[in-house]
Protein backbone atom coordinates (compact mmCIF):
# COMPACT_ATOMS: atom_id res chain seq x y z
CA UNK A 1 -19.99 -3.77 -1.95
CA UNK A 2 -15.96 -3.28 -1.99
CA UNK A 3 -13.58 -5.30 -0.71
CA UNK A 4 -11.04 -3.20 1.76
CA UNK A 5 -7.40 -2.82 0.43
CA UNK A 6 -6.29 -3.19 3.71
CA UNK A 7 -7.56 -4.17 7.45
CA UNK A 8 -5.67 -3.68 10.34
CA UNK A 9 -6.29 -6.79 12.84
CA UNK A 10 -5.01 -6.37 16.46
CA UNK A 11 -4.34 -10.63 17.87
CA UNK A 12 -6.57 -10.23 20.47
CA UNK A 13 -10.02 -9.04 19.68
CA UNK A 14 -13.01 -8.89 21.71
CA UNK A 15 -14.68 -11.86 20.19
CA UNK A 16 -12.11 -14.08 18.48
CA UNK A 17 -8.67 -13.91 17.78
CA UNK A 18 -7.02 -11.64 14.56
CA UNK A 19 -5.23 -14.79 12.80
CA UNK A 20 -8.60 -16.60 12.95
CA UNK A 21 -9.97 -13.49 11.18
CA UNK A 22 -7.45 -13.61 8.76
CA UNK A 23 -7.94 -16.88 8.27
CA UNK A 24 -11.10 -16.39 7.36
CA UNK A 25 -10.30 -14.12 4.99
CA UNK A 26 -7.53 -16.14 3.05
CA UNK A 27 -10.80 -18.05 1.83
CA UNK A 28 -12.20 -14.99 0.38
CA UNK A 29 -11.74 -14.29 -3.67
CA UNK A 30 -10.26 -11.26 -3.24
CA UNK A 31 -7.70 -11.30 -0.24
CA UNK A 32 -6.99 -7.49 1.93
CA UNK A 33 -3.41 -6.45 2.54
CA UNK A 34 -3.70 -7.56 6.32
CA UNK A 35 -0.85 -6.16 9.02
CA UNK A 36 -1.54 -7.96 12.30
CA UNK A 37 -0.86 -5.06 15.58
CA UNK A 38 0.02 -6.34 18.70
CA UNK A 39 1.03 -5.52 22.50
CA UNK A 40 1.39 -9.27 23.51
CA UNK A 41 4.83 -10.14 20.75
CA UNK A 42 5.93 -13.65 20.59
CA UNK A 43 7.67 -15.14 17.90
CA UNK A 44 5.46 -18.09 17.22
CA UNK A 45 2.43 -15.31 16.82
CA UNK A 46 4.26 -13.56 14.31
CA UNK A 47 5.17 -16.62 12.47
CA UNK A 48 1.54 -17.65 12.44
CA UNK A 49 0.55 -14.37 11.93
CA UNK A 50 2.74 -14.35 8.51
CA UNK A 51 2.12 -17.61 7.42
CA UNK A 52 -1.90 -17.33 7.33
CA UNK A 53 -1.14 -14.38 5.11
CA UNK A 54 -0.01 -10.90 7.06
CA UNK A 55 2.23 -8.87 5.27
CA UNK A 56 3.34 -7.00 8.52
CA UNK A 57 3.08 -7.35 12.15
CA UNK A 58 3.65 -4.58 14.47
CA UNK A 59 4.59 -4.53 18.11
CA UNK A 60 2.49 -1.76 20.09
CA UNK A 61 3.34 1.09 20.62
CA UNK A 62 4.62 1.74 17.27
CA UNK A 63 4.82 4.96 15.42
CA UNK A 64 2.69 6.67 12.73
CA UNK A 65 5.39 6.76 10.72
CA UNK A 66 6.08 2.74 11.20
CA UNK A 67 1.95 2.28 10.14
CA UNK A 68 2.51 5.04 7.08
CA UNK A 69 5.86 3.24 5.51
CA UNK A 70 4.05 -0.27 6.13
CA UNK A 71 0.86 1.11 4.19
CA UNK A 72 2.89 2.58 1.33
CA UNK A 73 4.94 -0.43 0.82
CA UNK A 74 2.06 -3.07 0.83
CA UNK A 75 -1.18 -1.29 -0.84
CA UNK A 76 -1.21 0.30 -4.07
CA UNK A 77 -3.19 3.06 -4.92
């Protein structure tokens, strides 16, 4: 099985909480690109958020456009 290049974690999901997730993931050989989305901003979140390892974190409603540029910049083809 693959690894993902990239997973897209909103802060609040139905069973646990996307910097937990990502967390979890730091501890994995092979790291994602992960961009934490969000419609509940604070400053401390996206702190958190970039510490445990987000490369972007994106304040709902945001644009295709916003999610494309991110994408390009951050994951390699």
């Amino acid at each position: 099985m693959t690894s993902p290049a990239v997973i897209l974690l909103d802060l609040r999901l139905h069973d646990g909480d996307g910097i937990e997730f990502l967390r979890v993931c730091k501890k994995s050989t092979k790291m994602p690109v992960g961009i934490i989305i969000t419609a509940y901003a604070t400053r401390e979140r996206s702190v958190t958020s970039m510490t445990e390892g987000a490369v972007a974190y994106l304040v709902k409603p945001f644009g295709s456009e916003k999610l494309k540029k991110d994408l390009r910049k951050y994951v390699t083809a």
